[in-house]
N, C-alpha and C. Protein backbone atom coordinates (compact mmCIF):
# COMPACT_ATOMS: atom_id res chain seq x y z
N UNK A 1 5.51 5.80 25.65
CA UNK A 1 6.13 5.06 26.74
C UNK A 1 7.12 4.05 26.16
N UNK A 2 8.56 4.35 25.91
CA UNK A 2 9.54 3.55 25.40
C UNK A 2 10.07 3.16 26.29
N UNK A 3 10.60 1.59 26.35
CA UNK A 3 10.58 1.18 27.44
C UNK A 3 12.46 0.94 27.41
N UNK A 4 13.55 1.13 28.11
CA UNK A 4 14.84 0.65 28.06
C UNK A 4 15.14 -0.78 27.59
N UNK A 5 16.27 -0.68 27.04
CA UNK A 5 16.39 -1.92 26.32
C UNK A 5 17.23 -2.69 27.28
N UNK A 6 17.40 -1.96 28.76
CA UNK A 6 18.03 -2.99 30.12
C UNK A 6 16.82 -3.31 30.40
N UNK A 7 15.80 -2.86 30.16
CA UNK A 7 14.42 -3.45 31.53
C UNK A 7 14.04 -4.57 31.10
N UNK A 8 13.81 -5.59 31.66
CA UNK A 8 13.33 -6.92 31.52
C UNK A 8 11.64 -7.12 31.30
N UNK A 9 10.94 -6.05 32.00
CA UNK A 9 9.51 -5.80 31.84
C UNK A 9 8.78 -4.87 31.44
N UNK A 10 7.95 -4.46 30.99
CA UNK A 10 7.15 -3.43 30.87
C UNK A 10 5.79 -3.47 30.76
N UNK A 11 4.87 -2.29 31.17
CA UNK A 11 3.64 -2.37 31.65
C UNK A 11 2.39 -3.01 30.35
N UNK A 12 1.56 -3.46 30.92
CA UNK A 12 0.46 -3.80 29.88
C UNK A 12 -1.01 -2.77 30.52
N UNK A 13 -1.66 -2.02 29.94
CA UNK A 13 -2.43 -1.49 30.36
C UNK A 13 -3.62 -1.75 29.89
N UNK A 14 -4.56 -2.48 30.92
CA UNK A 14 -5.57 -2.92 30.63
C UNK A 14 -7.06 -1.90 30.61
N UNK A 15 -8.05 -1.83 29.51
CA UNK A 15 -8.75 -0.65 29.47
C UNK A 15 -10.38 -1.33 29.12
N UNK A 16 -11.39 -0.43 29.27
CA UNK A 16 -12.74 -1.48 28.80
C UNK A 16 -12.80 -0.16 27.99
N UNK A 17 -13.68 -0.91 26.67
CA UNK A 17 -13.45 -0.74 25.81
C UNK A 17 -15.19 -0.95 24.99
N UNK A 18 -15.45 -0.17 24.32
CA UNK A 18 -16.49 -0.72 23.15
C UNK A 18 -16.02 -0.78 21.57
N UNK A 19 -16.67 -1.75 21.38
CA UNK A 19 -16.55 -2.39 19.49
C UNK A 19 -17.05 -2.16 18.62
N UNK A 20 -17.35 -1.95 17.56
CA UNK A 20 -18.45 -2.43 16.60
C UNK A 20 -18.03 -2.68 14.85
N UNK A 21 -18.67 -3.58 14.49
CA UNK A 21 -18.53 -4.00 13.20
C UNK A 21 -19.33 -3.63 12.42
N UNK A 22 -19.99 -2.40 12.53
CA UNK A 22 -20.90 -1.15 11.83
C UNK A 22 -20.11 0.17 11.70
N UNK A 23 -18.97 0.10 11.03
CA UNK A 23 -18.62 1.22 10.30
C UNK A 23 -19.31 2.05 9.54
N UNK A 24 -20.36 1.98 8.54
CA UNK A 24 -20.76 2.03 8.10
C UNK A 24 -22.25 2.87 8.04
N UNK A 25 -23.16 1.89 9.06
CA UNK A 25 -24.19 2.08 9.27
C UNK A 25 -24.04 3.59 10.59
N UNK A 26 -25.39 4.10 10.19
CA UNK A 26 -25.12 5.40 10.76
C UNK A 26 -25.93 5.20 12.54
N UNK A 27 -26.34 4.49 12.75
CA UNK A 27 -26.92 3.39 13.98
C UNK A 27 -25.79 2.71 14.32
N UNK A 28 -25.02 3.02 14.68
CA UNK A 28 -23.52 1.47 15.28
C UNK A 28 -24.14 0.94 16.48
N UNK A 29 -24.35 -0.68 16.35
CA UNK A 29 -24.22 -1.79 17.45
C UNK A 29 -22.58 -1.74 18.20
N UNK A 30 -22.85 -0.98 19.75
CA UNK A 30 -21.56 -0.91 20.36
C UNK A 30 -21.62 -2.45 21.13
N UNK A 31 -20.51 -2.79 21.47
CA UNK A 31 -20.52 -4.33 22.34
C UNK A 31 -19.35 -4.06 23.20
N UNK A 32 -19.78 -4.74 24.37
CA UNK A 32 -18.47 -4.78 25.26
C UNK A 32 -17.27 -4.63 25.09
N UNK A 33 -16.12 -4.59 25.66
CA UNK A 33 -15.09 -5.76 25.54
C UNK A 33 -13.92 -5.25 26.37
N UNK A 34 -13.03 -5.97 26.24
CA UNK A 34 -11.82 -4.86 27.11
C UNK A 34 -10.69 -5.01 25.93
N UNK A 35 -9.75 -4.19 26.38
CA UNK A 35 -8.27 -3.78 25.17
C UNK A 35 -7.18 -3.79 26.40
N UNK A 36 -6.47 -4.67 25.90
CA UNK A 36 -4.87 -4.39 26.17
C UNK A 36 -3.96 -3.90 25.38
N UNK A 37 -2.77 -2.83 25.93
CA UNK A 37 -2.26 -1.92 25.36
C UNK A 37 -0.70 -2.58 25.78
N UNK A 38 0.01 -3.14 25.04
CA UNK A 38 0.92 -3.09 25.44
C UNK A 38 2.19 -2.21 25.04
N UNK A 39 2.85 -1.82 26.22
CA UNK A 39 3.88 -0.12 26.25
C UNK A 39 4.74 -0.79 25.11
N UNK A 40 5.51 -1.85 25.05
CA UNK A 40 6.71 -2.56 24.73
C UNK A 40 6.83 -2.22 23.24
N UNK A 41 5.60 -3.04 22.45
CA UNK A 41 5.68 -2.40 20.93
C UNK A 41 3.97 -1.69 20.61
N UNK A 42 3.36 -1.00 21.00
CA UNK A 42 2.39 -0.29 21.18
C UNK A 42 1.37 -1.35 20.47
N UNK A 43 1.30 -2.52 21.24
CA UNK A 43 0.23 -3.07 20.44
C UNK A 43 -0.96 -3.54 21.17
N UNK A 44 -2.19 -3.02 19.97
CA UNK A 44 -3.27 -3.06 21.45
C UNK A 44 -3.98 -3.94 20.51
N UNK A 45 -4.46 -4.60 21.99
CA UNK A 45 -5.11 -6.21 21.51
C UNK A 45 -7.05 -5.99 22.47
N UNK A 46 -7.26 -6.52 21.45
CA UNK A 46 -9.07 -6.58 21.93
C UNK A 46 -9.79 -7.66 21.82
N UNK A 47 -11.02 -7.94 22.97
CA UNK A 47 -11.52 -9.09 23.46
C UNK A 47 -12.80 -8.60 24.55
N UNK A 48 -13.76 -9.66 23.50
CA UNK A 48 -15.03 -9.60 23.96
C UNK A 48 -15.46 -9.77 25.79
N UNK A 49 -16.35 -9.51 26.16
CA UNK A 49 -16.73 -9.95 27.48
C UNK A 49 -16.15 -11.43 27.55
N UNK A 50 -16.48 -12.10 26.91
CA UNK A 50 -16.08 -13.78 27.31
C UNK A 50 -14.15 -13.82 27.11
N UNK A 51 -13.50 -13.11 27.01
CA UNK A 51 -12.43 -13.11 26.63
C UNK A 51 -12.12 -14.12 25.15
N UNK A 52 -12.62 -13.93 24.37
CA UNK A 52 -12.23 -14.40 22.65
C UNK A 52 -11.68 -13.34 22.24
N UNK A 53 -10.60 -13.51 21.73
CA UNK A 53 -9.74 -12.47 20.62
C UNK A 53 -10.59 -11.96 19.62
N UNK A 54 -10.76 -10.28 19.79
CA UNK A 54 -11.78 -9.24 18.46
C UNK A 54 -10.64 -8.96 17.35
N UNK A 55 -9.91 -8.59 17.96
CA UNK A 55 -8.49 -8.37 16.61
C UNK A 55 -7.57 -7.15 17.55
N UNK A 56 -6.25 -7.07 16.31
CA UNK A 56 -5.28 -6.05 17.47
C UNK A 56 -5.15 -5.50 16.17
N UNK A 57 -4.08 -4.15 16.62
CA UNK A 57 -3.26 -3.53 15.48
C UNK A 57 -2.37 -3.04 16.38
N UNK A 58 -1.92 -1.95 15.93
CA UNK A 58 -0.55 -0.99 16.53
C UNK A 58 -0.87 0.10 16.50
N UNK A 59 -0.29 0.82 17.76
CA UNK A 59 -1.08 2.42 18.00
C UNK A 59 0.37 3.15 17.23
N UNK A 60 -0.45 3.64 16.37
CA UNK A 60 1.41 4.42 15.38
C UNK A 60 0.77 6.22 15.72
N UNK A 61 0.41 6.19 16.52
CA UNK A 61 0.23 7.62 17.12
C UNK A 61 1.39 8.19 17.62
N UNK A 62 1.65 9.46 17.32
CA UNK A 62 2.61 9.88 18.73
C UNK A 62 2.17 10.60 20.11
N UNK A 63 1.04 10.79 20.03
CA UNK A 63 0.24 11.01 21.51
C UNK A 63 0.31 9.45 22.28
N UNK A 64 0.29 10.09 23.66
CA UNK A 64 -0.39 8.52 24.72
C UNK A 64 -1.07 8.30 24.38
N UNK A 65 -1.65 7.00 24.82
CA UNK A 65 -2.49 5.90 24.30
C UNK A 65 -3.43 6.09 25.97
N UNK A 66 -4.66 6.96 25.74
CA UNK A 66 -5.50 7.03 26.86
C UNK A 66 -6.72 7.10 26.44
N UNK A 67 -7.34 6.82 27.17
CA UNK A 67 -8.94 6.70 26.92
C UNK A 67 -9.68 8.19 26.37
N UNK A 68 -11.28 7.74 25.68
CA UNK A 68 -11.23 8.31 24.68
C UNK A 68 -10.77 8.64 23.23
N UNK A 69 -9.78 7.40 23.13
CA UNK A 69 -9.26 7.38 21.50
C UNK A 69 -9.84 6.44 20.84
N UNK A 70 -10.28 6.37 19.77
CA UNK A 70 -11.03 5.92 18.57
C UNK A 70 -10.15 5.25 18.03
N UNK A 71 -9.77 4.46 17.23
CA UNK A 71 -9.23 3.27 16.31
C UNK A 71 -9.59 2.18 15.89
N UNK A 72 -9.27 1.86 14.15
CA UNK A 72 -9.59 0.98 13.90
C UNK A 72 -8.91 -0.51 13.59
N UNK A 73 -9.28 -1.22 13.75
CA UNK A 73 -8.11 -2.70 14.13
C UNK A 73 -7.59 -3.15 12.50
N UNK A 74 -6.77 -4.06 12.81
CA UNK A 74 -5.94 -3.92 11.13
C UNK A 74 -7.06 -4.67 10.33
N UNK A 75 -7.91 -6.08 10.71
CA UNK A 75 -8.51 -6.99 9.64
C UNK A 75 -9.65 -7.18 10.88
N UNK A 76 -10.72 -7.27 9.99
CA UNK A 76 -12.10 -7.05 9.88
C UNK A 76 -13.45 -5.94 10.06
N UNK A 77 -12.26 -4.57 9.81
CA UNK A 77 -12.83 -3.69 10.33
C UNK A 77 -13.55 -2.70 10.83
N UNK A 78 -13.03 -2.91 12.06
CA UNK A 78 -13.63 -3.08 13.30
C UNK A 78 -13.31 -1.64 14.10
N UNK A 79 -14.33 -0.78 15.10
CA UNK A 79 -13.92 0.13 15.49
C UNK A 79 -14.20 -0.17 17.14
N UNK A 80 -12.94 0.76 17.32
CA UNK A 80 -12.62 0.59 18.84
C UNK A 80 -13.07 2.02 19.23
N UNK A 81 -13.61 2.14 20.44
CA UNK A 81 -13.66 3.23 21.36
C UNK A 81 -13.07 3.06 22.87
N UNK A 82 -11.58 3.69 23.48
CA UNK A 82 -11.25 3.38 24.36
C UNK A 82 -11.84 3.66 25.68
N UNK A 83 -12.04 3.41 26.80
CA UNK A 83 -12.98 3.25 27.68
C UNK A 83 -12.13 3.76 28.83
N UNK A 84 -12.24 3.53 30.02
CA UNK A 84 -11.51 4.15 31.23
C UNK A 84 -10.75 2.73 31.63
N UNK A 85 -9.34 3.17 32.24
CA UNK A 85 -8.20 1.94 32.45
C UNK A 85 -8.47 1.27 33.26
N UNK A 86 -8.72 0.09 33.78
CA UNK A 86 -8.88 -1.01 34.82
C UNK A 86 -8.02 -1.18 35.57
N UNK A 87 -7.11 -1.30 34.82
CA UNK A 87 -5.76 -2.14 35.65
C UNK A 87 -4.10 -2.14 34.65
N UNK A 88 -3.31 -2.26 35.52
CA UNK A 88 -1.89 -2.25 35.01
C UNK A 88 -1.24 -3.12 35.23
N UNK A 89 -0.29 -3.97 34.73
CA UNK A 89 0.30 -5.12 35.13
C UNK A 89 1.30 -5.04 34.41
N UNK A 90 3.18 -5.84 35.01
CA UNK A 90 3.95 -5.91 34.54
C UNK A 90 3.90 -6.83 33.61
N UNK A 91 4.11 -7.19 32.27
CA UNK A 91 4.75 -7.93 31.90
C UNK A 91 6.34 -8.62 31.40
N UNK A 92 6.69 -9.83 31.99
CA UNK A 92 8.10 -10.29 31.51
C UNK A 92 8.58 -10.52 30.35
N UNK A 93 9.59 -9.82 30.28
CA UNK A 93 10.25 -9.24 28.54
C UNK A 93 11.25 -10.13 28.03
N UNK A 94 11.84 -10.98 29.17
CA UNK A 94 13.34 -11.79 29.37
C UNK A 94 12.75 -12.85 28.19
N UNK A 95 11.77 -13.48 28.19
CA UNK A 95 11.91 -14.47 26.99
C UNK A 95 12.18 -13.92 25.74
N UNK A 96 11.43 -12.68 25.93
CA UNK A 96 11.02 -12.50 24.35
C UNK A 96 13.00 -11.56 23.59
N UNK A 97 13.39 -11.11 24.68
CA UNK A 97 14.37 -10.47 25.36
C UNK A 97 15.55 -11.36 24.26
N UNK A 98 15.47 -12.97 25.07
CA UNK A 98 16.33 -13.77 24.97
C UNK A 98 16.37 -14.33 23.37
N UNK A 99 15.04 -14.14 22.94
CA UNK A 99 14.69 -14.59 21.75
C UNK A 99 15.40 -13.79 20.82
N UNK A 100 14.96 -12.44 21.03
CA UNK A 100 15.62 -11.46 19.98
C UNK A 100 17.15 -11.91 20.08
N UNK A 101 17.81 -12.02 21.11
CA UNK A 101 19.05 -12.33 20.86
C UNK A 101 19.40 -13.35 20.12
N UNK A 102 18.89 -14.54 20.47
CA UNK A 102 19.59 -15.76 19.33
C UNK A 102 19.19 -15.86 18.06
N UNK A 103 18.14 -14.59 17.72
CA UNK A 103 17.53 -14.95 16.62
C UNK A 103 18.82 -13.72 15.78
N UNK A 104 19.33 -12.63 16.73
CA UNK A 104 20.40 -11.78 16.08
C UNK A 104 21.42 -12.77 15.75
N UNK A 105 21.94 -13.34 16.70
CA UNK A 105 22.98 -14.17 16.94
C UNK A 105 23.12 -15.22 15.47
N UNK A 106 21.93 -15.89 15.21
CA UNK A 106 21.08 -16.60 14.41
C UNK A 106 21.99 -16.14 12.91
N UNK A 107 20.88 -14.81 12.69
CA UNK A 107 21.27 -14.28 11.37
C UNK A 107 22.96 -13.72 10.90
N UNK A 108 23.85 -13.19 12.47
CA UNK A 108 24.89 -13.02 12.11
C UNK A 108 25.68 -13.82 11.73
N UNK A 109 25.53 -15.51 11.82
CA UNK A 109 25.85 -16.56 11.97
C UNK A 109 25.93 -16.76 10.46
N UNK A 110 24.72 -16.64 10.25
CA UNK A 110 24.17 -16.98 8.56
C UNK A 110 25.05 -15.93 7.63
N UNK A 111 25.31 -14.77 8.21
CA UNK A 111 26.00 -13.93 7.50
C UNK A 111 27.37 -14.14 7.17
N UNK A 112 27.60 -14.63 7.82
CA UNK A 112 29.66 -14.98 8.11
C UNK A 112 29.78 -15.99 7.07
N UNK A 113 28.26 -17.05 7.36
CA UNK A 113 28.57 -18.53 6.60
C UNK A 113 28.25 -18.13 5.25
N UNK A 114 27.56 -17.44 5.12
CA UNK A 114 27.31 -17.00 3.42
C UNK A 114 28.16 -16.42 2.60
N UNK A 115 29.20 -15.49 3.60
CA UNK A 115 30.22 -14.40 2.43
C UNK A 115 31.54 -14.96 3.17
N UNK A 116 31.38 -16.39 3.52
CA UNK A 116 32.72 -17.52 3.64
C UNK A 116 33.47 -18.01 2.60
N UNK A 117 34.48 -18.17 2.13
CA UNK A 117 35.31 -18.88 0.70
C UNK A 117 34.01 -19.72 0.22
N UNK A 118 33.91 -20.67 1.59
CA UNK A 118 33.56 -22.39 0.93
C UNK A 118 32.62 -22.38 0.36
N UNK A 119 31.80 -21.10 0.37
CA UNK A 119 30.31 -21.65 -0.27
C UNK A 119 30.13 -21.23 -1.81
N UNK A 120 31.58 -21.37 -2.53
CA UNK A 120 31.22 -21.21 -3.58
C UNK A 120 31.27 -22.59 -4.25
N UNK A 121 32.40 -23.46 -3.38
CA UNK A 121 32.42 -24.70 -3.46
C UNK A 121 31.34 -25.64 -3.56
N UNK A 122 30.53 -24.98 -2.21
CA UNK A 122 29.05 -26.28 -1.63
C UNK A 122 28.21 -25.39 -3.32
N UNK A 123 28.16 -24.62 -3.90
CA UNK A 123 27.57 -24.60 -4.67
C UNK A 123 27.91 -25.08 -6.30
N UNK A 124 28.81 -24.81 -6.23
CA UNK A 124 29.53 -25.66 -7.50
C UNK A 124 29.54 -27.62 -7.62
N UNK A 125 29.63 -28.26 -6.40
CA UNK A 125 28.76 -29.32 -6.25
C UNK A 125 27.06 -29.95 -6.45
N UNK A 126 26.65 -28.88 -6.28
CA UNK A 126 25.02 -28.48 -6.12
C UNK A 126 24.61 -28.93 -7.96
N UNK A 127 24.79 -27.89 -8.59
CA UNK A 127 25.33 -27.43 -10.01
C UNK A 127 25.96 -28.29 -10.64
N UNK A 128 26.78 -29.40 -10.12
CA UNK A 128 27.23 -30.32 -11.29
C UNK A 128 26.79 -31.93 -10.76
N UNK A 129 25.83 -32.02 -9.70
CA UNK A 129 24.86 -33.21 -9.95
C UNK A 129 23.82 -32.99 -11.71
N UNK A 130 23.89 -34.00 -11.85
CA UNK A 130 22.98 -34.47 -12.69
C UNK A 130 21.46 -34.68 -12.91
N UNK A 131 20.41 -34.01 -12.58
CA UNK A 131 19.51 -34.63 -12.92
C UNK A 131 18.71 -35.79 -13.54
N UNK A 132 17.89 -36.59 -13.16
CA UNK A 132 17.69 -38.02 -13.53
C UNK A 132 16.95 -37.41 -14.57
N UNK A 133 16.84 -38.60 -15.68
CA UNK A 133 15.75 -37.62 -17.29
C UNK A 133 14.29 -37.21 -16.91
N UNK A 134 14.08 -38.19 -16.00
CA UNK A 134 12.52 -38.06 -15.40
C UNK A 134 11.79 -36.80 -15.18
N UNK A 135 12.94 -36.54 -14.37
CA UNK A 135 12.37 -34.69 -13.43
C UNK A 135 12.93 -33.69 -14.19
N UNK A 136 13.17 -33.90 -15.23
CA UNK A 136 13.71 -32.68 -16.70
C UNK A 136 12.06 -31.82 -17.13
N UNK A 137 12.15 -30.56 -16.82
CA UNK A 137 10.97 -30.03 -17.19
C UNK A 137 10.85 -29.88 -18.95
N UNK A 138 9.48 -30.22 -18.97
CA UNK A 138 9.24 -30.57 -20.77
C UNK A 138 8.38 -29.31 -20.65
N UNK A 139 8.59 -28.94 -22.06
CA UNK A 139 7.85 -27.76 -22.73
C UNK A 139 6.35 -27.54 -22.41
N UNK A 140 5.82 -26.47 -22.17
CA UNK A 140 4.55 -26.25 -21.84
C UNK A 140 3.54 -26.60 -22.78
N UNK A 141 3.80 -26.64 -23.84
CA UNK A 141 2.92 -27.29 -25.15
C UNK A 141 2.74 -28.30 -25.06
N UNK A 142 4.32 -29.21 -24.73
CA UNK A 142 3.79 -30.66 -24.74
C UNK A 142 2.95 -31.19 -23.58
N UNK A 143 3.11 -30.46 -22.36
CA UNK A 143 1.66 -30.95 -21.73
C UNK A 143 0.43 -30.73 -21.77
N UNK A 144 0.24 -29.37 -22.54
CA UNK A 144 -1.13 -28.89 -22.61
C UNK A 144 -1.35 -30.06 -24.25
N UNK A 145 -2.65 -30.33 -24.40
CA UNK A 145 -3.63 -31.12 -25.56
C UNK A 145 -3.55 -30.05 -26.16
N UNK A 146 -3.35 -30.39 -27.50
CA UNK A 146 -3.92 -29.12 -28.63
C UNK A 146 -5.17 -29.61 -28.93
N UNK A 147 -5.77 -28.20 -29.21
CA UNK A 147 -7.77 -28.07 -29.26
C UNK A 147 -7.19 -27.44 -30.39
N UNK A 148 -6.54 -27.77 -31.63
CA UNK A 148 -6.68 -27.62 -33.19
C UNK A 148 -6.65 -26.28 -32.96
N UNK A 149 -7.66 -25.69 -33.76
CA UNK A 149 -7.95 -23.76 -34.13
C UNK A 149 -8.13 -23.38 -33.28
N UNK A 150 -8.16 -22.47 -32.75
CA UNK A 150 -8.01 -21.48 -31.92
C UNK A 150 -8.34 -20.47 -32.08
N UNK A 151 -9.12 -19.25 -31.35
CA UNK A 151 -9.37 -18.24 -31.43
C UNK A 151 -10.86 -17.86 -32.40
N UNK A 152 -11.76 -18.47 -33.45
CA UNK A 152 -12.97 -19.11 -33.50
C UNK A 152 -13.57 -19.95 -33.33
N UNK A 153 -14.92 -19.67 -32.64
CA UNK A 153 -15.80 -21.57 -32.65
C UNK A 153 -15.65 -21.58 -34.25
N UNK A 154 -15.77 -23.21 -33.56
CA UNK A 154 -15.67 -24.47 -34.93
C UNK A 154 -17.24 -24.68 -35.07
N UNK A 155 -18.27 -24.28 -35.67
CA UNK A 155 -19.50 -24.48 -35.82
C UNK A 155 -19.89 -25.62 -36.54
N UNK A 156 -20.63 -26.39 -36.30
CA UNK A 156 -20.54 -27.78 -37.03
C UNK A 156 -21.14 -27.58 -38.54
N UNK A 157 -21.49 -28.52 -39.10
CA UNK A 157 -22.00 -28.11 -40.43
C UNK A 157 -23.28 -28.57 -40.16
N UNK A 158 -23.92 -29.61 -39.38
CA UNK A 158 -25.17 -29.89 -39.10
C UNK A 158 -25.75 -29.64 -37.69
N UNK A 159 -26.33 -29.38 -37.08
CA UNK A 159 -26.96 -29.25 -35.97
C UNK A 159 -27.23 -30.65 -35.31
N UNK A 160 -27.51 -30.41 -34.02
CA UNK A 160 -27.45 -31.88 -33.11
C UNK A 160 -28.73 -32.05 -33.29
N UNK A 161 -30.20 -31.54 -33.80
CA UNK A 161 -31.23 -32.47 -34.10
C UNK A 161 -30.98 -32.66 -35.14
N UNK A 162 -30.20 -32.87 -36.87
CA UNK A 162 -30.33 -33.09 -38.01
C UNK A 162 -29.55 -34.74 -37.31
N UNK A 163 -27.98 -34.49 -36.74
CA UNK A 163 -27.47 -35.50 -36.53
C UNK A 163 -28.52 -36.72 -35.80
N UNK A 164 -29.09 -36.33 -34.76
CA UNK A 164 -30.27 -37.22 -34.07
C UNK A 164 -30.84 -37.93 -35.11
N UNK A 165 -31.38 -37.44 -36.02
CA UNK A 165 -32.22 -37.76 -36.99
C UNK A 165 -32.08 -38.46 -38.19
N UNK A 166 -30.36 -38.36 -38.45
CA UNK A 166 -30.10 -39.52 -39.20
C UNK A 166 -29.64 -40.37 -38.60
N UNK A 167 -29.16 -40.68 -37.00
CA UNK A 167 -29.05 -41.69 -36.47
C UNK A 167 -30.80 -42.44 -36.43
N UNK A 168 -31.80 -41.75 -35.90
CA UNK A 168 -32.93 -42.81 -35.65
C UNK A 168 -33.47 -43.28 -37.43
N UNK A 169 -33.24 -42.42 -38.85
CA UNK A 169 -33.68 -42.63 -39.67
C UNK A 169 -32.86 -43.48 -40.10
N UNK A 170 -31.25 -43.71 -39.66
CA UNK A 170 -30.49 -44.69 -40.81
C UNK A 170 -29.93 -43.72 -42.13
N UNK A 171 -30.29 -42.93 -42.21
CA UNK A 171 -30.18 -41.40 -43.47
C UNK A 171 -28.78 -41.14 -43.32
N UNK A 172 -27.79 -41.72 -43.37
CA UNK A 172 -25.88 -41.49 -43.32
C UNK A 172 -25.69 -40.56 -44.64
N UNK A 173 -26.16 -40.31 -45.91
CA UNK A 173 -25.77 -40.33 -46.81
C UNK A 173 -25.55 -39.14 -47.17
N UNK A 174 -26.48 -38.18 -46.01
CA UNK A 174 -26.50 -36.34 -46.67
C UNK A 174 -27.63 -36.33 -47.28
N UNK A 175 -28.83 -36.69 -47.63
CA UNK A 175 -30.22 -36.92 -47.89
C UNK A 175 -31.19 -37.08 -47.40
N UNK A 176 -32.26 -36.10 -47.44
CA UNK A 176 -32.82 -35.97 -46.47
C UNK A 176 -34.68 -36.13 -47.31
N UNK A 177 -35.46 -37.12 -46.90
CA UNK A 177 -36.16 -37.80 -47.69
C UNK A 177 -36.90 -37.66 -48.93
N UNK A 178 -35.15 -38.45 -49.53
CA UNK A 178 -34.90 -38.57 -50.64
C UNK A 178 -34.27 -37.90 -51.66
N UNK A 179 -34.17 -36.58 -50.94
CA UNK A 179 -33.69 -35.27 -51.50
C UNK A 179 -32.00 -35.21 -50.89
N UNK A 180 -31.54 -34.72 -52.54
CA UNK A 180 -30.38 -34.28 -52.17
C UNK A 180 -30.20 -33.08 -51.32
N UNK A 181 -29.04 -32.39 -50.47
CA UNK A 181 -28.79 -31.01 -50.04
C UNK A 181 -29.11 -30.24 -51.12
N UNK A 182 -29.29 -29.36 -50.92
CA UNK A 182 -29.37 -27.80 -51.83
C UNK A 182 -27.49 -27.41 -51.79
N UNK A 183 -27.48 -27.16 -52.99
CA UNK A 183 -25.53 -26.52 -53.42
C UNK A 183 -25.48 -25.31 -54.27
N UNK A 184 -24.84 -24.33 -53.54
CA UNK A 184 -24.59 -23.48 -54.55
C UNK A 184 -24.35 -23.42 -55.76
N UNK A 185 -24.68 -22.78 -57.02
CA UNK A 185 -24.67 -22.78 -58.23
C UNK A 185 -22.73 -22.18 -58.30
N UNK A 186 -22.28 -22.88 -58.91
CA UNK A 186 -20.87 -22.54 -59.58
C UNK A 186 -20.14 -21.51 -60.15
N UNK A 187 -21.54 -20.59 -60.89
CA UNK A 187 -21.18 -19.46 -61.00
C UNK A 187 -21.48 -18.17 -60.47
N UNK A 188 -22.08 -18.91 -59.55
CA UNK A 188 -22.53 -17.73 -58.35
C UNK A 188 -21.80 -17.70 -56.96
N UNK A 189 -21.28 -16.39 -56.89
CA UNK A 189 -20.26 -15.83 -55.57
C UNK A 189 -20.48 -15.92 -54.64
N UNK A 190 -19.41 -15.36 -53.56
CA UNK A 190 -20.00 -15.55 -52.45
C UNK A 190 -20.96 -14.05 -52.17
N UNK A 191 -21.40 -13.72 -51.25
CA UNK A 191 -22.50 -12.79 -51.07
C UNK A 191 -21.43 -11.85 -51.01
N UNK A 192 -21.96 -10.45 -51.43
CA UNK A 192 -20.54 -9.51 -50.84
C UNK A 192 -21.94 -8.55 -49.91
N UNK A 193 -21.16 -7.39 -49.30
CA UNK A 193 -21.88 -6.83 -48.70
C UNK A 193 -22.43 -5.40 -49.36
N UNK A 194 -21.91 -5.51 -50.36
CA UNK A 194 -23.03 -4.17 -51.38
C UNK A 194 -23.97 -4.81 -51.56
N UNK A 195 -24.13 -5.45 -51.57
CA UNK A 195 -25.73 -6.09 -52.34
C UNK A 195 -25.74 -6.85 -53.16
């Protein structure tokens, strides 16, 4: 149902309708609701018994839009089953009509002013203000903190109970009572992995 682009109105066809938000489940909870279809841009809109908005989409079918058709709505979805038609009513097209026009009117406007001489001018002004030093973007390094090495943990050399422990003992020195650390011998390597 395409409607002339002289007609000022076109029909809304009102239908009852069942829902459900059990796609899924092989048991579907059906729920009321009714669907409006509107001819103008095939968009059908759905709503519970209390009239709250369920969700819409667009019928991109090329069959009529009559009861007995199945669909699912664009976001949360949701399945429709169309029901038998209630009622028909004109709706007025002249605003929306009027809108499309100034919003054409609008963009041809923008078009003329864009591929005009002057705006190479208003941009060449633009382009030779100055920026204050303030709002000069600085290097991404210099705002991020350097965390030193990178790419291995830094493992400490003592553990947080050894450290505990020379704080409550007073033991600063690397000695541990009375005893020096244990140190590798000088002429002994590091471990290899033959053995």
């Amino acid at each position: 149902m395409d409607v002339p682009q002289t007609q000022n109105t076109a029909p809304v066809l009102e239908f009852r309708c069942l829902y459900t938000q059990d796609l899924r489940r092989k048991q579907k909870r059906w729920q009321d609701g009714r669907l409006k279809f509107h001819t103008f841009n095939k968009r059908v809109m759905v709503y519970d018994e209390r009239s709250n908005f369920v969700g819409d989409t667009h019928w991109r079918e090329d069959t009529a839009f009559d009861e007995g058709e199945e669909l699912e709505l664009e976001r949360g979805g949701i399945m429709v089953e169309v029901g038998e038609c209630v009622g028909t009513r004109e709706q007025d097209l002249s605003e929306l009509v009027d809108k499309r026009v100034k919003d054409r009117e609008g963009r041809a406007a923008a078009k003329i002013a864009a591929s005009s001489p002057s705006r190479p001018h208003v941009s060449l002004i633009r382009t030779s203000q100055a920026t204050p030093g303030p709002l000069q973007h600085k290097p991404l390094n210099a705002l991020l903190t350097t965390t030193g090495h990178y790419g291995r943990a830094v493992i400490p050399i003592t553990s947080p109970y050894e450290e505990k422990e020379r704080l409550i003992n007073g033991n600063q020195d690397g000695t541990e009572n009375g005893r020096a650390l244990k140190r590798r011998k000088p002429n002994e390597g590091a471990p290899s992995q033959s053995g």
